[in-house]
C-alpha atoms as a PDB file:
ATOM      1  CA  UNK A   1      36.901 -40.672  91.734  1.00  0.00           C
ATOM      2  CA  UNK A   2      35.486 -41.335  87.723  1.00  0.00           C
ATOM      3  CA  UNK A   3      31.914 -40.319  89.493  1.00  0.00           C
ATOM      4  CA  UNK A   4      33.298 -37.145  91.134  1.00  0.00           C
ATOM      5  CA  UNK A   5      35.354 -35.885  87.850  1.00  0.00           C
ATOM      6  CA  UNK A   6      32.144 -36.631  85.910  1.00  0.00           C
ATOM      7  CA  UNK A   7      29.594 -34.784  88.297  1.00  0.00           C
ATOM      8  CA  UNK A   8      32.241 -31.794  88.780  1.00  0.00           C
ATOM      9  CA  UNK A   9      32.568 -31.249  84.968  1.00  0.00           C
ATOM     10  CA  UNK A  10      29.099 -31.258  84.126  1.00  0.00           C
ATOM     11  CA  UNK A  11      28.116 -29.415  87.154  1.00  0.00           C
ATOM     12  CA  UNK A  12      30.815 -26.604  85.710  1.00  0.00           C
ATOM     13  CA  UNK A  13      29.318 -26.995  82.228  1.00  0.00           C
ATOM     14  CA  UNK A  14      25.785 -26.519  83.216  1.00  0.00           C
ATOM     15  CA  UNK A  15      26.697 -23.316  84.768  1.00  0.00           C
ATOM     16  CA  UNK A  16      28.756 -21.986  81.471  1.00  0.00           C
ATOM     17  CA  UNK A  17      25.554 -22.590  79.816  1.00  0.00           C
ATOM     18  CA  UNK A  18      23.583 -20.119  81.804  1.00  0.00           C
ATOM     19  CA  UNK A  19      25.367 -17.120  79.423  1.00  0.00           C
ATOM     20  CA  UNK A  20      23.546 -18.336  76.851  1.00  0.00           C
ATOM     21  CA  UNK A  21      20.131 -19.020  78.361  1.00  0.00           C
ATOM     22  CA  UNK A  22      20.329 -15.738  80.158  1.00  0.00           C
ATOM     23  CA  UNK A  23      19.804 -13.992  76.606  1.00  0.00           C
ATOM     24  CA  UNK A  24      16.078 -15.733  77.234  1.00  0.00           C
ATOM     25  CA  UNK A  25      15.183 -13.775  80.110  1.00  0.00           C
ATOM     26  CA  UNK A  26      17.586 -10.767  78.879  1.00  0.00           C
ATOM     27  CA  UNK A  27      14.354  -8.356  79.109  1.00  0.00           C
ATOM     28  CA  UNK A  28      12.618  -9.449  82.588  1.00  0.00           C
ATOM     29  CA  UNK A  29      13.739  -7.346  85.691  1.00  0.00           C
ATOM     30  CA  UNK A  30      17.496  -8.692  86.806  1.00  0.00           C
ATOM     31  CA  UNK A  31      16.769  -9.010  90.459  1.00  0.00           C
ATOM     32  CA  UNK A  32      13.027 -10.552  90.159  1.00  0.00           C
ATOM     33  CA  UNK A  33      14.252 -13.133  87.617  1.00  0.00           C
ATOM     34  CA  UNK A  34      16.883 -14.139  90.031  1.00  0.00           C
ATOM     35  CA  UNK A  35      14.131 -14.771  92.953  1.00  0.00           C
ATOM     36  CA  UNK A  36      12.063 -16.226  90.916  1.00  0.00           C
ATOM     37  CA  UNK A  37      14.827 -18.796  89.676  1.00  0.00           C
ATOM     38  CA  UNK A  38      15.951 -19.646  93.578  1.00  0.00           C
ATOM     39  CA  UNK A  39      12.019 -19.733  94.104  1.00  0.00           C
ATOM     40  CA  UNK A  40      11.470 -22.386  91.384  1.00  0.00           C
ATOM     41  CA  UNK A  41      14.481 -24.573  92.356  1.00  0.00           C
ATOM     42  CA  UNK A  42      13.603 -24.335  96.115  1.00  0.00           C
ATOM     43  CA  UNK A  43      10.060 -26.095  95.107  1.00  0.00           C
ATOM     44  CA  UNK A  44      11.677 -28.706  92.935  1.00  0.00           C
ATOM     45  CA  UNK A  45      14.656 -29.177  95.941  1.00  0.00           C
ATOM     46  CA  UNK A  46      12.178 -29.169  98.905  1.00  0.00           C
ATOM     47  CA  UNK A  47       9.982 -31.880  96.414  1.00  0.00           C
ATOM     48  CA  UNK A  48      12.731 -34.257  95.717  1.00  0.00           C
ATOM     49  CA  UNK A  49      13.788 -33.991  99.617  1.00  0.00           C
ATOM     50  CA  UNK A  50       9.694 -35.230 100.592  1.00  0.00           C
ATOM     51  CA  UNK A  51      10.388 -37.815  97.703  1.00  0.00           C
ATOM     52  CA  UNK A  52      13.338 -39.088  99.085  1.00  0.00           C
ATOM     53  CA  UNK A  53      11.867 -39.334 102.356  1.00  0.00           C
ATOM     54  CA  UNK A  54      14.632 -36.832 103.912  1.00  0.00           C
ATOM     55  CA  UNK A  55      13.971 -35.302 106.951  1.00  0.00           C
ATOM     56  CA  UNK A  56      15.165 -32.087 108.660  1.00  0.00           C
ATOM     57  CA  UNK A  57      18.426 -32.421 110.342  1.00  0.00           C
ATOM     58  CA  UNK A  58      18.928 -30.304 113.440  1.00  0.00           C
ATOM     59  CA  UNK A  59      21.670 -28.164 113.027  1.00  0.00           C
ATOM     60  CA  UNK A  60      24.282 -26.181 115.487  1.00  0.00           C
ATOM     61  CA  UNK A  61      24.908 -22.617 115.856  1.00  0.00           C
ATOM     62  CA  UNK A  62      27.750 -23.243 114.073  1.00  0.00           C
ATOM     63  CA  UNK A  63      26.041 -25.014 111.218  1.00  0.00           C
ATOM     64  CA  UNK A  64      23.482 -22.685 110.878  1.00  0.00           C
ATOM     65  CA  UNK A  65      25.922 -19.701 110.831  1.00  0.00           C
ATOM     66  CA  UNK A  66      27.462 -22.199 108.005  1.00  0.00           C
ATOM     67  CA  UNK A  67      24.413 -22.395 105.956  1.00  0.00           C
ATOM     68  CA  UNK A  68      23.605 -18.739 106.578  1.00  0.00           C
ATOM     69  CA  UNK A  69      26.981 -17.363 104.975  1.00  0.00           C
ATOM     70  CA  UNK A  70      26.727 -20.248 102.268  1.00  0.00           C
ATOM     71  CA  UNK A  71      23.221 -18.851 101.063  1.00  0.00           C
ATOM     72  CA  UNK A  72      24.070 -15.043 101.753  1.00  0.00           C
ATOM     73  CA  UNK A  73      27.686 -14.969 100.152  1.00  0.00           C
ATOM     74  CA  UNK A  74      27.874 -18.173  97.695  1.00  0.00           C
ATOM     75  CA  UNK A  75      24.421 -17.461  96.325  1.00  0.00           C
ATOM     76  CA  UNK A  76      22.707 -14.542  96.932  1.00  0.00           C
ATOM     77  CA  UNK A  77      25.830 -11.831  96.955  1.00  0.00           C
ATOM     78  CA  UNK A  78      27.567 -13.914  94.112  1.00  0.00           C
ATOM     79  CA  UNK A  79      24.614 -12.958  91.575  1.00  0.00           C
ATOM     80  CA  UNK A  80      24.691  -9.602  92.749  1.00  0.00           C
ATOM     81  CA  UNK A  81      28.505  -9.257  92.699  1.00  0.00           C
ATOM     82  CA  UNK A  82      28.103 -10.545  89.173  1.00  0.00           C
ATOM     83  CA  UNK A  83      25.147  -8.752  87.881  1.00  0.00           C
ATOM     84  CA  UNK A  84      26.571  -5.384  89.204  1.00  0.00           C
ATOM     85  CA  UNK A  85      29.861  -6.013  87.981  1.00  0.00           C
ATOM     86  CA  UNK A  86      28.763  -7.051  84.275  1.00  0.00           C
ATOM     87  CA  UNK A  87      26.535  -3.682  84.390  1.00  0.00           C
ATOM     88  CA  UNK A  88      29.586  -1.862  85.275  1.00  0.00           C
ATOM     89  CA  UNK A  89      31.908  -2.938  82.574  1.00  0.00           C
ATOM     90  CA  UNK A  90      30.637  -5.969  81.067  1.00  0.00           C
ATOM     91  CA  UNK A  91      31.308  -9.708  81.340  1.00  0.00           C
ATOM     92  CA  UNK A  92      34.598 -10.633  80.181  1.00  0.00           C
ATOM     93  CA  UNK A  93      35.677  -8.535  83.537  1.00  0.00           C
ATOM     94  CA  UNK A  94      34.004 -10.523  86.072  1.00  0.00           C
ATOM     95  CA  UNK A  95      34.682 -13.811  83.463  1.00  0.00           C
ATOM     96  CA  UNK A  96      38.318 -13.595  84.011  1.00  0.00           C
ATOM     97  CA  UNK A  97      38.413 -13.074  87.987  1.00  0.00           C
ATOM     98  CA  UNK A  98      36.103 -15.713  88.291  1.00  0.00           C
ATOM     99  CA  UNK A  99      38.591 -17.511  85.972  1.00  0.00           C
ATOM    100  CA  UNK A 100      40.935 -17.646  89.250  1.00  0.00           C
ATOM    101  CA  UNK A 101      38.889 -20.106  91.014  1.00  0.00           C
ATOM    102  CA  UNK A 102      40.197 -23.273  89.897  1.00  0.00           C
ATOM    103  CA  UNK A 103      44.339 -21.779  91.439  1.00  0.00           C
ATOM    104  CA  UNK A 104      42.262 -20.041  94.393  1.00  0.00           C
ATOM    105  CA  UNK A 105      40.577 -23.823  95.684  1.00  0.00           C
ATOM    106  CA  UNK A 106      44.041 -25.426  94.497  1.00  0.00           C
ATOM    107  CA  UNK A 107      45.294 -23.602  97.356  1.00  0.00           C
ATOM    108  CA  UNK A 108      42.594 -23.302 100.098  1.00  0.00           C
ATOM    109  CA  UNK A 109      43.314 -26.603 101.195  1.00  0.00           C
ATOM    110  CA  UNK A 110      46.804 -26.688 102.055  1.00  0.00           C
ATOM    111  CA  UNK A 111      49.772 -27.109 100.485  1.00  0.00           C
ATOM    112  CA  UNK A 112      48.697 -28.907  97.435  1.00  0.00           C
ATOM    113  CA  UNK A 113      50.972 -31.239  94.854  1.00  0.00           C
ATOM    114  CA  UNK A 114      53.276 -29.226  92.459  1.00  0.00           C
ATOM    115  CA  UNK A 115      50.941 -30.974  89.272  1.00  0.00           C
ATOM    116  CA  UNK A 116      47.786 -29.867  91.042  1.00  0.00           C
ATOM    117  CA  UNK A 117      49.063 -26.611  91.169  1.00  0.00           C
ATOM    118  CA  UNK A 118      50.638 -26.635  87.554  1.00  0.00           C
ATOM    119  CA  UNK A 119      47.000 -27.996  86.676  1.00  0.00           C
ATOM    120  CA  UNK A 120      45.167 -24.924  88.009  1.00  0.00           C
ATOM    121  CA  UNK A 121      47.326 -22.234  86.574  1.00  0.00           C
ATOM    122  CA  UNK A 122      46.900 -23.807  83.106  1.00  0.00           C
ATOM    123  CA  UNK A 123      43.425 -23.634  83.811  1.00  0.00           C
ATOM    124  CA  UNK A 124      43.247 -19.937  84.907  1.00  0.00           C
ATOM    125  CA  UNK A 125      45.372 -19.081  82.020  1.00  0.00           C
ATOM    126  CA  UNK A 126      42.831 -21.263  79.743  1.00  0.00           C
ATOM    127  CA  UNK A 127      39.635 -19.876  81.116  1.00  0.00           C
ATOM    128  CA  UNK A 128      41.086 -16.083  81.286  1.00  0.00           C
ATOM    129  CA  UNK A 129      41.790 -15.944  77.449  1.00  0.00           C
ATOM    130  CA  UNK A 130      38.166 -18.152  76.428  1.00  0.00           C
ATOM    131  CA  UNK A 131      36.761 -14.985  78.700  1.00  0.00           C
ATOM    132  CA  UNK A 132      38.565 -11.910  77.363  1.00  0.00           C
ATOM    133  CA  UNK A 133      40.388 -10.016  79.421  1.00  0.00           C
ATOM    134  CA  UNK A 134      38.549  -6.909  77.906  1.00  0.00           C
ATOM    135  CA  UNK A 135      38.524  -3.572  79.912  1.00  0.00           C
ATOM    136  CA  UNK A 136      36.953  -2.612  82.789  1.00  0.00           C
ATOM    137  CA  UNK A 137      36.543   0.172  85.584  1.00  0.00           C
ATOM    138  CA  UNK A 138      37.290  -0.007  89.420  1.00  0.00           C
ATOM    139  CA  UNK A 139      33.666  -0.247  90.366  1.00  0.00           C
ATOM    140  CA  UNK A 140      33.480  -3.427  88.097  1.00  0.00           C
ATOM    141  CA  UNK A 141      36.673  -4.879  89.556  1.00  0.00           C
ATOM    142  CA  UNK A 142      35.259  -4.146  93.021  1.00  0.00           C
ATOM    143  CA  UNK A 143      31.979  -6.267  92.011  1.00  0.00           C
ATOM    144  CA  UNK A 144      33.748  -8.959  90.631  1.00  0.00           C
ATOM    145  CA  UNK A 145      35.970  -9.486  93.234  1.00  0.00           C
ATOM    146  CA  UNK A 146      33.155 -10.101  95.499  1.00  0.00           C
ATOM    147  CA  UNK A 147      31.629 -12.019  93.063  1.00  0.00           C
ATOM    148  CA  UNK A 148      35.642 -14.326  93.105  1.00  0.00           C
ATOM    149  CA  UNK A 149      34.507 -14.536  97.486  1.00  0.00           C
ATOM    150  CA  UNK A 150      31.232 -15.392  97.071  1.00  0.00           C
ATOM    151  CA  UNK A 151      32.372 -18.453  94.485  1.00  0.00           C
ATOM    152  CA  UNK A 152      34.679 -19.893  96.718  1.00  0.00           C
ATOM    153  CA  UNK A 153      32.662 -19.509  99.208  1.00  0.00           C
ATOM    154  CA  UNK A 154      30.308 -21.907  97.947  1.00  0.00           C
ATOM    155  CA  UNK A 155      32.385 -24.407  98.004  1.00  0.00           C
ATOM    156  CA  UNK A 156      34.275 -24.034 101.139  1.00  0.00           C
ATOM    157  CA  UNK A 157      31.313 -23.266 103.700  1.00  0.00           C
ATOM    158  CA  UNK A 158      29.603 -26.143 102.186  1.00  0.00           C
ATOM    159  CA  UNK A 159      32.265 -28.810 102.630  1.00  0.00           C
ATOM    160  CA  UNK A 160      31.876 -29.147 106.701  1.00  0.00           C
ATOM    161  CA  UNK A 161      28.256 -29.641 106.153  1.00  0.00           C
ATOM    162  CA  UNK A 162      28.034 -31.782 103.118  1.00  0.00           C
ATOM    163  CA  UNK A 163      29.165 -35.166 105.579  1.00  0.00           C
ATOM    164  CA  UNK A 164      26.110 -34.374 108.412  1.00  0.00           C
ATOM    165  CA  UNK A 165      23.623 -33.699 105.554  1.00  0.00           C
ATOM    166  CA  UNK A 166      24.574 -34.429 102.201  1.00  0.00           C
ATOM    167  CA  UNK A 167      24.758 -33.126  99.010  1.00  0.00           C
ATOM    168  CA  UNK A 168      20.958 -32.866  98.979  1.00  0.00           C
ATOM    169  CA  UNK A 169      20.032 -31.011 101.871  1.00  0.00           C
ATOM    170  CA  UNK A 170      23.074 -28.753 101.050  1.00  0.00           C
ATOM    171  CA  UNK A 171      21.188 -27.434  98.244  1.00  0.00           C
ATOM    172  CA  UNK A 172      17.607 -27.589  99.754  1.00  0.00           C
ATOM    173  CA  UNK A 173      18.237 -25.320 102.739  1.00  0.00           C
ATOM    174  CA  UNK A 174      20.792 -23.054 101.373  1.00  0.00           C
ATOM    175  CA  UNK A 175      18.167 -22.319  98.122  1.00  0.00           C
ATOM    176  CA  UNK A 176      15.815 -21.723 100.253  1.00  0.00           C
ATOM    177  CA  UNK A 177      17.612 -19.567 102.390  1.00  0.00           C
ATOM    178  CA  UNK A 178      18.869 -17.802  99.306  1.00  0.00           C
ATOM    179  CA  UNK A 179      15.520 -17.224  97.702  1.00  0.00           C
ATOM    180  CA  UNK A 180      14.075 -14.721 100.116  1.00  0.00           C
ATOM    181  CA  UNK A 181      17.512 -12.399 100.512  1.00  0.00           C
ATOM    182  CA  UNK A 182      17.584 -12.205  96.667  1.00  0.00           C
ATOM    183  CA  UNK A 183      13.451 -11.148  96.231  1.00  0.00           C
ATOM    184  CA  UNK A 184      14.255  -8.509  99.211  1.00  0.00           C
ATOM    185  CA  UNK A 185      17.477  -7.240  97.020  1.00  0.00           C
ATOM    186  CA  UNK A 186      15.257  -7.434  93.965  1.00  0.00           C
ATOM    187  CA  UNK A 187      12.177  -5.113  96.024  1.00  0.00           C
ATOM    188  CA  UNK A 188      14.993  -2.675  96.918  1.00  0.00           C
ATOM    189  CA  UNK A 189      16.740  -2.213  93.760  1.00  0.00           C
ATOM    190  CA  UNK A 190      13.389  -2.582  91.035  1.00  0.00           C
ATOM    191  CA  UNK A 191      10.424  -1.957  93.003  1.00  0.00           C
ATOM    192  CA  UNK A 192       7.013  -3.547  92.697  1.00  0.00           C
ATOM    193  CA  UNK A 193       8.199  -4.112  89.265  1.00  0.00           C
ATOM    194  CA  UNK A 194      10.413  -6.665  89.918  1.00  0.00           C
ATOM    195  CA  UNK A 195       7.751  -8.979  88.524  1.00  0.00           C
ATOM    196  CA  UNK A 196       5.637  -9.499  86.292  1.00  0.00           C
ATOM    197  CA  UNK A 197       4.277 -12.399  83.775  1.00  0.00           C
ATOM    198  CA  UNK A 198       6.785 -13.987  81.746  1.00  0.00           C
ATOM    199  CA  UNK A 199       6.249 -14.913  78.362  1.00  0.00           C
ATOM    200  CA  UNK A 200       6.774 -18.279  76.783  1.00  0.00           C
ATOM    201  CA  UNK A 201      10.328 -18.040  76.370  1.00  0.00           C
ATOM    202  CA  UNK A 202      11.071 -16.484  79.744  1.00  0.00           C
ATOM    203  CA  UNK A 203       9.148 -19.373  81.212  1.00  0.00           C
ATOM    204  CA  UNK A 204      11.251 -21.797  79.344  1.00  0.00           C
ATOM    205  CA  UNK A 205      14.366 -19.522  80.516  1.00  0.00           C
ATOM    206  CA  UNK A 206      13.782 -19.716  83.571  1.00  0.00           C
ATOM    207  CA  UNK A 207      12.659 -23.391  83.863  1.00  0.00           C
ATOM    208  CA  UNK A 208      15.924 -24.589  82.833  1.00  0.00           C
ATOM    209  CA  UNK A 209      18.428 -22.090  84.784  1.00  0.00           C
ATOM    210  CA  UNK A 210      16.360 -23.614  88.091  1.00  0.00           C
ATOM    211  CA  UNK A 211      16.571 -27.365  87.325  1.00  0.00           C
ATOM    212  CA  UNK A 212      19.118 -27.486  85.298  1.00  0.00           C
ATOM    213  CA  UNK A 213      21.964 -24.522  86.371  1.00  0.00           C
ATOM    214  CA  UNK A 214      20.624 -24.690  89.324  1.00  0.00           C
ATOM    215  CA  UNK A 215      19.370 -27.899  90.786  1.00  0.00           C
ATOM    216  CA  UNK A 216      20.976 -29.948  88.666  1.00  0.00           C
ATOM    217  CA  UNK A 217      23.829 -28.482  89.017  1.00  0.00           C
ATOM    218  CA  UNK A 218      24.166 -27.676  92.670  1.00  0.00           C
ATOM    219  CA  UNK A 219      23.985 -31.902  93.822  1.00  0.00           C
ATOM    220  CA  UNK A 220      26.327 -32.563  90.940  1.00  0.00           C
ATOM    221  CA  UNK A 221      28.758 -30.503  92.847  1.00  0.00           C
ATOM    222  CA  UNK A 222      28.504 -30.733  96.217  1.00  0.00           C
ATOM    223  CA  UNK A 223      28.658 -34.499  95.787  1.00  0.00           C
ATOM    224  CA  UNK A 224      31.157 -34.791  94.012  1.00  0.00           C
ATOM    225  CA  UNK A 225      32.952 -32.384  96.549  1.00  0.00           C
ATOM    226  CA  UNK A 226      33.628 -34.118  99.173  1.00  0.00           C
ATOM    227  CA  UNK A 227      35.194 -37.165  96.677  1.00  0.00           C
ATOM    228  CA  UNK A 228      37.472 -35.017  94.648  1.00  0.00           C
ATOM    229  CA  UNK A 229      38.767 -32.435  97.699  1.00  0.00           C
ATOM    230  CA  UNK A 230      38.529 -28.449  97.308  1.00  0.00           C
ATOM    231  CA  UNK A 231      41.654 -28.567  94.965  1.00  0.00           C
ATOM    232  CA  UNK A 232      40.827 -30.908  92.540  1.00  0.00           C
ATOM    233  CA  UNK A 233      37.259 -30.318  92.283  1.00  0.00           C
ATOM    234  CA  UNK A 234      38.214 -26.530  91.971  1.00  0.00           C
ATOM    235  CA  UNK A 235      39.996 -27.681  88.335  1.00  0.00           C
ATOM    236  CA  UNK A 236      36.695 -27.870  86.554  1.00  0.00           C
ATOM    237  CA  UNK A 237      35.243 -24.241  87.331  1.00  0.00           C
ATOM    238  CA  UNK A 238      37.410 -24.042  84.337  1.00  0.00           C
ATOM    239  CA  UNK A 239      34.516 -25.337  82.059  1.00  0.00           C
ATOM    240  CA  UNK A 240      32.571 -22.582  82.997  1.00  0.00           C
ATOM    241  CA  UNK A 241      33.782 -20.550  80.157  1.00  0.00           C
ATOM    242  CA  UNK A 242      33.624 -23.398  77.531  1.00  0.00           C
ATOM    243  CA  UNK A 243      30.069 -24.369  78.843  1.00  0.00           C
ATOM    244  CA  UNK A 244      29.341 -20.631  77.929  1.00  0.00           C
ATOM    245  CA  UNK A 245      31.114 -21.198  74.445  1.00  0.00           C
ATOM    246  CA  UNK A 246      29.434 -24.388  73.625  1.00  0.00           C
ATOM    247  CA  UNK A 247      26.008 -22.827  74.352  1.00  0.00           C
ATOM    248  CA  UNK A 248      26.697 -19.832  71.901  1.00  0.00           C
ATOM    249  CA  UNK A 249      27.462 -21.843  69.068  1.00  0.00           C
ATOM    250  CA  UNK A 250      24.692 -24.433  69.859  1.00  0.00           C
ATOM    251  CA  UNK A 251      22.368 -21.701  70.334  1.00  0.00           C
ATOM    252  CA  UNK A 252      23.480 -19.770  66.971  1.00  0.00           C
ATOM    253  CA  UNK A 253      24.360 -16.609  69.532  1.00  0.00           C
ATOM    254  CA  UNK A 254      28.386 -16.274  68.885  1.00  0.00           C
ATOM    255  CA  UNK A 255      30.654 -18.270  66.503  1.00  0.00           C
ATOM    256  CA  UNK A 256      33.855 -19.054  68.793  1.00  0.00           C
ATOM    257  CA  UNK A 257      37.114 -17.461  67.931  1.00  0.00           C
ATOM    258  CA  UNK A 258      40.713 -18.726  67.495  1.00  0.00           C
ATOM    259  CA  UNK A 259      41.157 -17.440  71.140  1.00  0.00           C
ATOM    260  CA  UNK A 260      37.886 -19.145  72.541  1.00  0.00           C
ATOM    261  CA  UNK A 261      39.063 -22.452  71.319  1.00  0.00           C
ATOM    262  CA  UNK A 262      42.816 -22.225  72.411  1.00  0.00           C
ATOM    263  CA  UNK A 263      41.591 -21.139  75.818  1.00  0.00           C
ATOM    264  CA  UNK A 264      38.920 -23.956  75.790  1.00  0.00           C
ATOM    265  CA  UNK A 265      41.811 -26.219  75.226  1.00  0.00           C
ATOM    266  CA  UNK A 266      44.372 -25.145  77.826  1.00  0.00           C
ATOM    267  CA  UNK A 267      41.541 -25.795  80.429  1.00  0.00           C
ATOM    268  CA  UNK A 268      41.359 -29.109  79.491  1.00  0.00           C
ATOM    269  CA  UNK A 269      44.637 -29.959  79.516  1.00  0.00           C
ATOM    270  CA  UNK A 270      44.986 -28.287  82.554  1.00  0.00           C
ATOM    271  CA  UNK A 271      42.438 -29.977  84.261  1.00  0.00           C
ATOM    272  CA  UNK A 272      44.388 -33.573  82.972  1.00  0.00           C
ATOM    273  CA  UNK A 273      47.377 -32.341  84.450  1.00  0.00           C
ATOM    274  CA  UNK A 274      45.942 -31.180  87.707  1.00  0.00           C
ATOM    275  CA  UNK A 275      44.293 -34.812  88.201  1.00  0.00           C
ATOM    276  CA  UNK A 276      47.295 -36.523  87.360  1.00  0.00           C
ATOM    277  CA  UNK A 277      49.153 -35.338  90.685  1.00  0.00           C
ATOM    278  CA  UNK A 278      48.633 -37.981  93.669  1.00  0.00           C
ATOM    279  CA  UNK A 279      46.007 -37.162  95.908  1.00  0.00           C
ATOM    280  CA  UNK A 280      46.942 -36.124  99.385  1.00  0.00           C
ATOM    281  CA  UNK A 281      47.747 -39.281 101.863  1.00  0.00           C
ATOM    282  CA  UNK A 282      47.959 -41.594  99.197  1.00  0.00           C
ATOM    283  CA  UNK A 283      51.807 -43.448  98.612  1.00  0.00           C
ATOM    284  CA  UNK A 284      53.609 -42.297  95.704  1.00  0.00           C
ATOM    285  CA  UNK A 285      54.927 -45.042  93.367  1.00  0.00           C
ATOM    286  CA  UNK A 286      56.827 -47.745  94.433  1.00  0.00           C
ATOM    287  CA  UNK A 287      55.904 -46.864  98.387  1.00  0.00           C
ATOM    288  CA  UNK A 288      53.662 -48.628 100.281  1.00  0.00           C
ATOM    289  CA  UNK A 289      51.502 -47.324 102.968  1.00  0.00           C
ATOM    290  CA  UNK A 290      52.769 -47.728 106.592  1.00  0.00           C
ATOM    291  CA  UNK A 291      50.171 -49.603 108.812  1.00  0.00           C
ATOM    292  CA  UNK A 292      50.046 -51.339 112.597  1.00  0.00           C
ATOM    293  CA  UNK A 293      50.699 -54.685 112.781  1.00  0.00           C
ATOM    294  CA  UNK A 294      47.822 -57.179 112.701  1.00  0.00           C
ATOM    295  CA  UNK A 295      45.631 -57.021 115.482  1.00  0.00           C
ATOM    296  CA  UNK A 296      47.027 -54.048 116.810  1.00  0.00           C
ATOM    297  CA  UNK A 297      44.860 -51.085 116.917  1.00  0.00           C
ATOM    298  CA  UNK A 298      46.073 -47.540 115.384  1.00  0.00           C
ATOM    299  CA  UNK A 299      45.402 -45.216 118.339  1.00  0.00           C
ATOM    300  CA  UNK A 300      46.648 -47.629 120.651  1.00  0.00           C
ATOM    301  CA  UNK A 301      49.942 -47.720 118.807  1.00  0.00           C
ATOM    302  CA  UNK A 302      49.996 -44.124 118.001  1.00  0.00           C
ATOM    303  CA  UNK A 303      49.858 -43.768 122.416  1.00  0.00           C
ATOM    304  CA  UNK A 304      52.592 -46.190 123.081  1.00  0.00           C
ATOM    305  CA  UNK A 305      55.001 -44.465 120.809  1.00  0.00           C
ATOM    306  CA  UNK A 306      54.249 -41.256 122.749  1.00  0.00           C
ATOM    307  CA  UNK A 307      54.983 -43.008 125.933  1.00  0.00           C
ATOM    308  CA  UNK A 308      58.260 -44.583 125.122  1.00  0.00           C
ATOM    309  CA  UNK A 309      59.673 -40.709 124.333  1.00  0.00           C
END
């Protein structure tokens, strides 16, 4: 559980910082600087797979349709949804639907305990006012919207694969699956200028948003996924905003406001509260947990209790 919260909330914080780093590679072509970031992170993935001595797992039709809609929606039609929708009315827009996430994944897997659900609407409410509301236009809410699918999406299509092959071969074959789909979107929108050299800076830009926001931040979350559950996990995409706030000030870009702090701290309470609640199956205080009697099996008693109705 302490490994999950702390590879969920620095997963979430990596990814606020990307705001910040962005403003490194602010002047190379949108769409090419995405490829080339899912290109870089695909080497360093497929690398540390060889490394690790990992080899391919042979998948189902089902689990390749899985992996397919995890790379085309949770990756490739996320960073469009978001750069389209921040070109369309700016980010604070697409920052606040996002900012649903954490009540969204609170609810995708069931009926989930009243804290857990107290917990998540403290942190939408949190990471809505650290991202503005701000103003925006139908084609941005359209974008971002997609952008709100495409994020849960990469967490929900992931979780029936992560048990066959782990939190590492998650992120290998879905970034490079993702990698090709955004250089085609990047030909189609910007043309055979969708690259060029970077400079220094760019390089360094785009270095860290592929290990760090990227790889790094990819097998944070998706193991510790599987140990937290869609709901709680879903709690820290709430640190995406203060990971964005943090980097400003670090960076000298933005000096936070009265508002950026208050909403900074409602996500963390609400995160507190939301881990407080008792995870599913688990006794609540002062119950213990019902079990067969020694030496008899579970199933078997499960069948006789059928058979004596």
């Amino acid at each position: 559980m302490r490994n999950g919260v702390a590879g969920a909330a620095t997963a979430m914080f990596s990814v606020g910082t990307l705001a910040g780093v962005s403003a490194l590679v602010k002047d190379y072509p949108v769409y090419g600087g995405q490829a080339v970031r899912y290109l870089l992170a695909a080497v360093v993935l497929l690398a540390v797979t060889r490394a690790l001595g990992l080899r391919f797992v042979r998948l189902t039709p089902r689990e390749w349709l899985l992996l397919g809609g995890l790379a085309l929606t949770g990756l490739a039609i996320f960073n469009v949804c978001v750069v389209e929708s921040a070109r369309a009315s700016g980010p604070a827009l697409v920052g606040t639907v996002l900012g649903a996430v954490p009540l969204a994944l609170a609810l995708a897997g069931g009926r989930p305990a009243p804290r857990l659900l107290a917990g998540a609407t403290v942190v939408v409410a949190g990471a809505t006012l650290a991202a503005g509301l701000g103003s925006g236009n139908l084609a941005g809410l359209l974008w971002a919207l997609g952008a709100f699918v495409g994020e849960i999406s990469f967490s929900l299509m992931a979780l029936p694969l992560l048990p066959k092959l782990g939190a590492i071969r998650v992120s290998t074959y879905s970034t490079v699956l993702a990698a090709p789909i955004l250089a085609a979107v990047g030909l189609a929108r910007e043309g055979a200028g969708m690259l060029r050299v970077p400079t220094l800076a760019e390089s360094l830009g785009f270095a860290y948003l592929a290990v760090v926001v990227t790889v790094g931040a990819f097998l944070l979350w998706y193991t510790s996924l599987p140990k937290l559950g869609p709901g709680r996990a879903g709690l820290f995409a709430g640190l995406i905003p203060v990971g964005a706030i943090v980097t400003g000030l670090v960076l000298g870009l933005a000096i936070p406001s009265a508002y950026d702090l208050l909403g900074a701290g409602l996500v963390i309470a609400g995160i507190l509260v939301g881990l407080s609640a008792r995870a599913p199956g688990l006794p609540g205080p002062g119950r213990k947990k019902s079990s067969p009697t020694a030496g008899e099996p579970r199933r078997e008693r499960r069948v006789s209790s059928r058979s004596k109705g």
